[in-house]
N, C-alpha and C. Protein backbone atom coordinates (compact mmCIF):
# COMPACT_ATOMS: atom_id res chain seq x y z
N UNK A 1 -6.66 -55.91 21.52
CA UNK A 1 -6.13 -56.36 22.80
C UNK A 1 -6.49 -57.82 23.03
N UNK A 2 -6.01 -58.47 23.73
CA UNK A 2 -5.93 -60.25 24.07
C UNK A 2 -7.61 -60.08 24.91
N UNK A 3 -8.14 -59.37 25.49
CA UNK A 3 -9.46 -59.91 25.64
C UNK A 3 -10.46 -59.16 24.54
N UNK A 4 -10.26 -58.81 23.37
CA UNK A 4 -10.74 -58.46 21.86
C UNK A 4 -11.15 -59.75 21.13
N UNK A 5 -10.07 -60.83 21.12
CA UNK A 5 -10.06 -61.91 20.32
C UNK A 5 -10.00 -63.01 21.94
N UNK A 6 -10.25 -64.55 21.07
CA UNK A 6 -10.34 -65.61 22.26
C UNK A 6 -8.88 -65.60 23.06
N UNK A 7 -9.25 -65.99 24.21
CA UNK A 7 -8.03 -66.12 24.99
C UNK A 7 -7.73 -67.37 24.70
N UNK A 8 -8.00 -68.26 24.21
CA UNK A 8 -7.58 -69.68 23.54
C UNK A 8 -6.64 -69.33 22.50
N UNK A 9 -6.76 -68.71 21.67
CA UNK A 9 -6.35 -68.53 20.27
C UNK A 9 -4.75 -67.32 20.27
N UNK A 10 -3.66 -68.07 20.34
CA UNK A 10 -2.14 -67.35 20.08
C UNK A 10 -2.50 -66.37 19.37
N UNK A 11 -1.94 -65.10 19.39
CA UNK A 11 -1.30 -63.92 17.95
C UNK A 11 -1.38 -64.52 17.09
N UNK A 12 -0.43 -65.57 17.18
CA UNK A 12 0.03 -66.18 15.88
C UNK A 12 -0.75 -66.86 15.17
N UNK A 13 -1.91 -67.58 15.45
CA UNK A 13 -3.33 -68.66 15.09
C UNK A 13 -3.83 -67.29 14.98
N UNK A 14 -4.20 -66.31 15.88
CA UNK A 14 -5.28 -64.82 14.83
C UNK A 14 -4.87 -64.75 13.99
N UNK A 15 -3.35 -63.95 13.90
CA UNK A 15 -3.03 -63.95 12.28
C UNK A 15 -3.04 -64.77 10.90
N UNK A 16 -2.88 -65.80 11.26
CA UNK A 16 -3.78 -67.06 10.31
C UNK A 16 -4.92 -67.11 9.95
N UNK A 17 -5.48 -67.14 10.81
CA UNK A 17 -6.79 -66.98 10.67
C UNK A 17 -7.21 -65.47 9.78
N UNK A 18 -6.31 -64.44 10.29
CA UNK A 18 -6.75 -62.91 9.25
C UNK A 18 -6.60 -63.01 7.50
N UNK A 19 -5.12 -63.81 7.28
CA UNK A 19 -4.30 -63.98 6.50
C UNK A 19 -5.34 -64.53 5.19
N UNK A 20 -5.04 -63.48 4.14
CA UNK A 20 -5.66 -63.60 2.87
C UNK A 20 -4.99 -65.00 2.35
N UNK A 21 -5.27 -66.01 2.22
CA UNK A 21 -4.51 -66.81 1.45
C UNK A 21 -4.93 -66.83 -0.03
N UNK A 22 -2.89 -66.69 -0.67
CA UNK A 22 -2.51 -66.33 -1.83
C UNK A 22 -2.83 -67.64 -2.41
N UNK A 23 -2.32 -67.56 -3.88
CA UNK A 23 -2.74 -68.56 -5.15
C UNK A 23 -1.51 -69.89 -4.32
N UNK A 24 -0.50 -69.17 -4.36
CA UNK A 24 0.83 -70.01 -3.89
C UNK A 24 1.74 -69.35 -2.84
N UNK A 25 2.82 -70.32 -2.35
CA UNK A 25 3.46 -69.93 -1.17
C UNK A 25 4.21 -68.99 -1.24
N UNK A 26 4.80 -69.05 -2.28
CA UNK A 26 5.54 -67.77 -2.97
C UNK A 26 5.03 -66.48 -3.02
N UNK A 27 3.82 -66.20 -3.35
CA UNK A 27 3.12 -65.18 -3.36
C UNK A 27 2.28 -64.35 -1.75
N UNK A 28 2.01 -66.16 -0.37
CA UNK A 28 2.11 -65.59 0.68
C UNK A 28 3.00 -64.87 1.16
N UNK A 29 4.64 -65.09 0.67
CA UNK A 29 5.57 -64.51 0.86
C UNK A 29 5.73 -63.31 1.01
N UNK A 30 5.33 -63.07 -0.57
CA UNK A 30 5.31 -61.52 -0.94
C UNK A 30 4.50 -61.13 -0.49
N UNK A 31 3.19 -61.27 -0.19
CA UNK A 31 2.07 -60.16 0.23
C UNK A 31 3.00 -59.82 1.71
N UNK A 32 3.23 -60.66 2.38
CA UNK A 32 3.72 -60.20 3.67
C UNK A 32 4.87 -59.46 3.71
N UNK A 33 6.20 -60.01 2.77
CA UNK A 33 6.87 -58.97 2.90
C UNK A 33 6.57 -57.12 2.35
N UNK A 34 5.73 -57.47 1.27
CA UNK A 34 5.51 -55.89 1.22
C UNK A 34 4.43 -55.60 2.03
N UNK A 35 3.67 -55.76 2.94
CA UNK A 35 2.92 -55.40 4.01
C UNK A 35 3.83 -54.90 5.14
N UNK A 36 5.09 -55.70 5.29
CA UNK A 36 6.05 -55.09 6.36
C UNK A 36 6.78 -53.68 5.87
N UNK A 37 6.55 -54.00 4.93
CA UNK A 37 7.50 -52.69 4.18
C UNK A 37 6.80 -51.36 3.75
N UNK A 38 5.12 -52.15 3.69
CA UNK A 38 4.01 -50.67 3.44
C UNK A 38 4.47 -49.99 5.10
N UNK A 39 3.74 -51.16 5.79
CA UNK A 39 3.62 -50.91 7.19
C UNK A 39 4.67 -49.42 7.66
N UNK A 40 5.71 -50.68 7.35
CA UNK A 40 7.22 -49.93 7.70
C UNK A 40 6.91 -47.92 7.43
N UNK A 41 7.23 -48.55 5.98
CA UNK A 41 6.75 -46.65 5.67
C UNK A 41 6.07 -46.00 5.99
N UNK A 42 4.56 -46.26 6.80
CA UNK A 42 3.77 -45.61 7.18
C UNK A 42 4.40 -45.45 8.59
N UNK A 43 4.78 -45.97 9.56
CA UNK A 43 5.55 -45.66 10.52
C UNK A 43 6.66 -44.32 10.50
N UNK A 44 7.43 -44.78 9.43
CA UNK A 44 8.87 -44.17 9.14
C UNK A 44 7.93 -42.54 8.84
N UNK A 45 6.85 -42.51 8.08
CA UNK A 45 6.39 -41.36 7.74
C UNK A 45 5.91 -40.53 8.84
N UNK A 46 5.28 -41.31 9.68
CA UNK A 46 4.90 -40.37 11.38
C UNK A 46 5.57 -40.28 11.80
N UNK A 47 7.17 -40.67 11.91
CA UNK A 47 7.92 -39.99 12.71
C UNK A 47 8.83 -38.57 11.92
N UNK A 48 8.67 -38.74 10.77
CA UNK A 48 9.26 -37.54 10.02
C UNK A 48 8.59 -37.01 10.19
N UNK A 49 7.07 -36.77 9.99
CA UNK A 49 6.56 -36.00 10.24
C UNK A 49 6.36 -35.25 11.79
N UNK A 50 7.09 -35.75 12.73
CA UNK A 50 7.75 -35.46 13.96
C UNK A 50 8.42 -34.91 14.32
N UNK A 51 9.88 -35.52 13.65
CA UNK A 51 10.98 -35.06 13.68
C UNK A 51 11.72 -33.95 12.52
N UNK A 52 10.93 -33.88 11.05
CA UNK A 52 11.77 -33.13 10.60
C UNK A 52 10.76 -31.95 10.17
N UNK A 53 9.29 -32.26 10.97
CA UNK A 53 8.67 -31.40 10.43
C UNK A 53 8.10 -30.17 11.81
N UNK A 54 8.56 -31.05 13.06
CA UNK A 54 8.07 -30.60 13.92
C UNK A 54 6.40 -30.81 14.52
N UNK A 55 5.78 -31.59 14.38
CA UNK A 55 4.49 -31.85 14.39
C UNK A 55 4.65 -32.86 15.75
N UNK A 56 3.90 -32.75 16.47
CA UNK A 56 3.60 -33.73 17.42
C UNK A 56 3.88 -35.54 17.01
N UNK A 57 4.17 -36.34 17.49
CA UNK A 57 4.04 -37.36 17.64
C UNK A 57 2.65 -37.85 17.50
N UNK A 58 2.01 -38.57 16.45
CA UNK A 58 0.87 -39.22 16.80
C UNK A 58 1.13 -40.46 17.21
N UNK A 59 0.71 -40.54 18.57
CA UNK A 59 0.81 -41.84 19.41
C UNK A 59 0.18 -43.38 19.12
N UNK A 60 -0.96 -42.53 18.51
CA UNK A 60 -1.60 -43.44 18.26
C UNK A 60 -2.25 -43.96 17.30
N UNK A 61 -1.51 -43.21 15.72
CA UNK A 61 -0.92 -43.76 14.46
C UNK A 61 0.15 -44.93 14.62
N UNK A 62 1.24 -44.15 15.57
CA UNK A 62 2.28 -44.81 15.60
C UNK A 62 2.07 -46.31 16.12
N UNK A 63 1.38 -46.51 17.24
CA UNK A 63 1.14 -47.61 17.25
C UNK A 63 0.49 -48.63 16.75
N UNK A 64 -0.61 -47.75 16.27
CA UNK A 64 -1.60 -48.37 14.85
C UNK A 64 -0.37 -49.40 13.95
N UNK A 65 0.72 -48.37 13.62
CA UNK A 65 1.59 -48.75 12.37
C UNK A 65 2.03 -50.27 12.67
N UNK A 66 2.76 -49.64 14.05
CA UNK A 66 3.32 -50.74 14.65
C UNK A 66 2.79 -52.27 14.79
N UNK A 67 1.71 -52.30 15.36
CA UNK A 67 0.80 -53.17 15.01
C UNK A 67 1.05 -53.97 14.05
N UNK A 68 0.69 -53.08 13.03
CA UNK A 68 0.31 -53.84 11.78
C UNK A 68 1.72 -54.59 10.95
N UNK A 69 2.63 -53.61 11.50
CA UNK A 69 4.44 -54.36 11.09
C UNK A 69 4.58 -55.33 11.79
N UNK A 70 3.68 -55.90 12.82
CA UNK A 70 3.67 -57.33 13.93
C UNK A 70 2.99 -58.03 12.91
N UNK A 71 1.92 -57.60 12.46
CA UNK A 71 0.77 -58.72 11.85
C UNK A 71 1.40 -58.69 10.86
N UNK A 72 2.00 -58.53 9.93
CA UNK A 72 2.89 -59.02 8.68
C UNK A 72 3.90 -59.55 9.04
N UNK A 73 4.78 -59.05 10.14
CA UNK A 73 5.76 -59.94 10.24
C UNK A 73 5.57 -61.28 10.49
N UNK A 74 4.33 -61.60 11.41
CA UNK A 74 3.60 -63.05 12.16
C UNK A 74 3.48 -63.77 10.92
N UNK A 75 2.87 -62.79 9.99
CA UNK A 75 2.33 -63.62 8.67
C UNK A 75 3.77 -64.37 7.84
N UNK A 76 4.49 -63.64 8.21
CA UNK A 76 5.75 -63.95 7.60
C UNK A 76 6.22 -65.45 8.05
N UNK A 77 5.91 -65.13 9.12
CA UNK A 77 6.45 -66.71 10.23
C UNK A 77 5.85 -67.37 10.04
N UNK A 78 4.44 -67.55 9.88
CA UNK A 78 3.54 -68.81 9.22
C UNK A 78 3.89 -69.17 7.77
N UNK A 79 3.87 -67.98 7.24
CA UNK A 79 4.43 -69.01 5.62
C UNK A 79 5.35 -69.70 5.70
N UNK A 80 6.56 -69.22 6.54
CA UNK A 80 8.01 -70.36 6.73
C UNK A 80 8.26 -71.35 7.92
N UNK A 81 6.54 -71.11 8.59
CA UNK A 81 6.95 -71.81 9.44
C UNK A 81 7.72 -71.80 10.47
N UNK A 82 8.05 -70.76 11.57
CA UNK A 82 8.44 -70.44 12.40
C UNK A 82 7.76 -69.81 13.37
N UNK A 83 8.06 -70.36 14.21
CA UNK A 83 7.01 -69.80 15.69
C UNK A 83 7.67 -68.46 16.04
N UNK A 84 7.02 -67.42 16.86
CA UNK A 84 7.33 -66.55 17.73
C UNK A 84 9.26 -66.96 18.84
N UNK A 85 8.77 -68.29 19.19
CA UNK A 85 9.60 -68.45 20.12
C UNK A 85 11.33 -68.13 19.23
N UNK A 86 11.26 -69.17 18.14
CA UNK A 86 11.95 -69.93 17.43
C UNK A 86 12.43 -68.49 16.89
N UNK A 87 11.99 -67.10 16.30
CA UNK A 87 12.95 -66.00 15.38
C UNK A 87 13.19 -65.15 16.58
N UNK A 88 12.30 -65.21 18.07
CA UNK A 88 12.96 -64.25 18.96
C UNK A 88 14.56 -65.09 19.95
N UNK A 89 14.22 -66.28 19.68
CA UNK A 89 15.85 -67.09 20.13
C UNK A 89 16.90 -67.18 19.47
N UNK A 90 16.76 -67.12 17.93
CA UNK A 90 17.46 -66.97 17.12
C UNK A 90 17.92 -65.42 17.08
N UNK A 91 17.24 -64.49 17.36
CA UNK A 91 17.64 -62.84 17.50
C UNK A 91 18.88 -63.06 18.71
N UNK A 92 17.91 -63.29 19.87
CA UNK A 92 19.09 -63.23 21.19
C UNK A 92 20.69 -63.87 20.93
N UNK A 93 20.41 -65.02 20.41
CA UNK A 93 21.65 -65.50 20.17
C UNK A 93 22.63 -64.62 19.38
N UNK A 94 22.27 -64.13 18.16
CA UNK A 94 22.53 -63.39 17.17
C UNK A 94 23.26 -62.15 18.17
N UNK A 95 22.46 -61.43 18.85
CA UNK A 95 22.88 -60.08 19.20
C UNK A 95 23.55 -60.52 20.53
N UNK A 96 23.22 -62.09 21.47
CA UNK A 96 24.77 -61.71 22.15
C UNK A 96 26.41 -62.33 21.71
N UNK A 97 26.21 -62.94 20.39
CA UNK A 97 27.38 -62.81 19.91
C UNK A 97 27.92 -61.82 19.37
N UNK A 98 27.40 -60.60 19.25
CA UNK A 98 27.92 -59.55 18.49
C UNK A 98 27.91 -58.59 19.59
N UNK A 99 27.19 -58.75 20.43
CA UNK A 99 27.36 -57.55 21.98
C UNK A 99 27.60 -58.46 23.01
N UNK A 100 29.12 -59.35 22.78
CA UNK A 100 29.49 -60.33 23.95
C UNK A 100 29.68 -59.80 25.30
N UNK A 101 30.22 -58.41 25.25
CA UNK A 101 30.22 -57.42 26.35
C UNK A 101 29.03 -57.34 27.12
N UNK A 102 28.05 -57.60 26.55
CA UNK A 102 26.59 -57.48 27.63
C UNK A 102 25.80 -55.91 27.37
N UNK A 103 26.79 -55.08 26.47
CA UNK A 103 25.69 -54.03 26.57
C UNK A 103 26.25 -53.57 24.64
N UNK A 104 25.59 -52.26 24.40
CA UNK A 104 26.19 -52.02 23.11
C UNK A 104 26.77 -51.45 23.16
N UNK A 105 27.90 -51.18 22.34
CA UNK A 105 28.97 -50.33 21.48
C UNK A 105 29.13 -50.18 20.01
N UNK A 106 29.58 -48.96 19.99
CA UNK A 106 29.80 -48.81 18.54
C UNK A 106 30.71 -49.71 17.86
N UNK A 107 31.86 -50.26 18.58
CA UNK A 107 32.94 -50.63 17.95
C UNK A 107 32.31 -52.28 17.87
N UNK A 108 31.06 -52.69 19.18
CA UNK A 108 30.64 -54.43 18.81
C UNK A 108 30.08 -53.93 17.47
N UNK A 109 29.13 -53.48 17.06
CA UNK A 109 27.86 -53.17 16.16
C UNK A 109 28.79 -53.23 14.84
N UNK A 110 29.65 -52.45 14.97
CA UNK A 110 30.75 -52.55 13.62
C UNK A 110 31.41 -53.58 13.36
N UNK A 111 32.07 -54.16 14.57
CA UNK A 111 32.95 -55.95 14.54
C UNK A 111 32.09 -57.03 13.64
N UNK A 112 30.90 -56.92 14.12
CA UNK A 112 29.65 -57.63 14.59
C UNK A 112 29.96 -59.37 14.26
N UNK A 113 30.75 -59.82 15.54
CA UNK A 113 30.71 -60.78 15.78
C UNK A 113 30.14 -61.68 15.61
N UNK A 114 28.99 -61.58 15.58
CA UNK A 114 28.02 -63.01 15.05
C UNK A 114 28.29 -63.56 13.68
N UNK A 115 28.90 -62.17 12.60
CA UNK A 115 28.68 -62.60 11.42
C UNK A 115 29.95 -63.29 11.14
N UNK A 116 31.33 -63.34 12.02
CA UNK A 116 32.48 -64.07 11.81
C UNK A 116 32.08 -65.54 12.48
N UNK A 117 31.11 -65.56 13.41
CA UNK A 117 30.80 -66.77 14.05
C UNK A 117 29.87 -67.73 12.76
N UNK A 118 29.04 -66.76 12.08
CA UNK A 118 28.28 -67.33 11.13
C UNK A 118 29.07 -67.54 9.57
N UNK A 119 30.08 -66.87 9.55
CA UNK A 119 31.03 -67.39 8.86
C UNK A 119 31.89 -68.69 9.37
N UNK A 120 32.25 -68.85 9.87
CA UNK A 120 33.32 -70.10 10.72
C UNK A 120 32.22 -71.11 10.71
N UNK A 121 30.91 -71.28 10.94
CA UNK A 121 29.98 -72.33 11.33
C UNK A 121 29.80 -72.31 9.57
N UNK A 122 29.50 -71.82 8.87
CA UNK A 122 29.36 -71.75 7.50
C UNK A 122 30.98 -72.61 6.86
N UNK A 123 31.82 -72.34 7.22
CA UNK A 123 32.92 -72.86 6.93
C UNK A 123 33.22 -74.40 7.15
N UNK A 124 32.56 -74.71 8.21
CA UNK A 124 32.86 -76.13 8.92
C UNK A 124 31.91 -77.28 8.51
N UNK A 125 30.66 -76.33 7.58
CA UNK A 125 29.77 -77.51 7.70
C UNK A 125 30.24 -78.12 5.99
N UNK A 126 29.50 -78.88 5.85
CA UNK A 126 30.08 -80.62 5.10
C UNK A 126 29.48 -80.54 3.70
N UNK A 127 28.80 -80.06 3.92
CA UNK A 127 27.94 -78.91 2.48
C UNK A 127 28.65 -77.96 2.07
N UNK A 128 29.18 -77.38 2.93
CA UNK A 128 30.22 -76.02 2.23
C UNK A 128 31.09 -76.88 1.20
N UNK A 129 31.08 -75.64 0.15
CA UNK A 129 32.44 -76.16 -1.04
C UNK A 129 33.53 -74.84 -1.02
């Protein structure tokens, strides 16, 4: 919790600070993406074990998991250099061009608008061949 660690110090500066640093950048890469993806599975596994097995919800696995799919993903954003602010503005934009309606539908999610917008902006720029 935020009074656990300094109240000076962002998520994002803890996780730096946690972050094993690799031989090379390439390899920070990877540790993080397969940490999101261990993570991931250990999540995906408490809820099967929920849903297809019938077992209670552990609440507080689940959030454990969760957690830890934050702290890899963070880690992710420091190797490339992207702040918190910067991949959650880039999301919004993303999902209200594809849910221009303001809420979801099956038929936006399928259109999915953003990716004809990110085609056309892909099309126009001066680099494209």
């Amino acid at each position: 919790t935020q009074s656990e660690r300094s109240e000076d110090v962002s998520y994002q500066q803890f996780v730096l600070q946690l972050t094993k640093k690799m031989p090379t950048t390439e390899m920070d890469l990877i540790h993080s993406a397969m940490g999101i993806s261990g993570e991931a599975g250990e999540f995906t596994d408490a809820v099967k074990k929920h849903a297809i097995y019938g077992k209670p919800l552990d609440i507080i696995n689940a959030k454990e998991e969760l957690g830890d799919i934050l702290f890899y993903t963070f880690q992710a954003m420091n190797v490339m250099g992207f702040t918190f602010e910067e991949v959650i503005n880039y999301n919004v934009n993303k999902l209200q061009k594809r849910y221009h309606k303001g809420t979801y539908s099956d038929e936006q999610a399928i259109a999915r608008a953003d990716k004809d917008a990110e085609q056309a902006e892909l099309s126009a720029s001066p680099n494209h061949s």
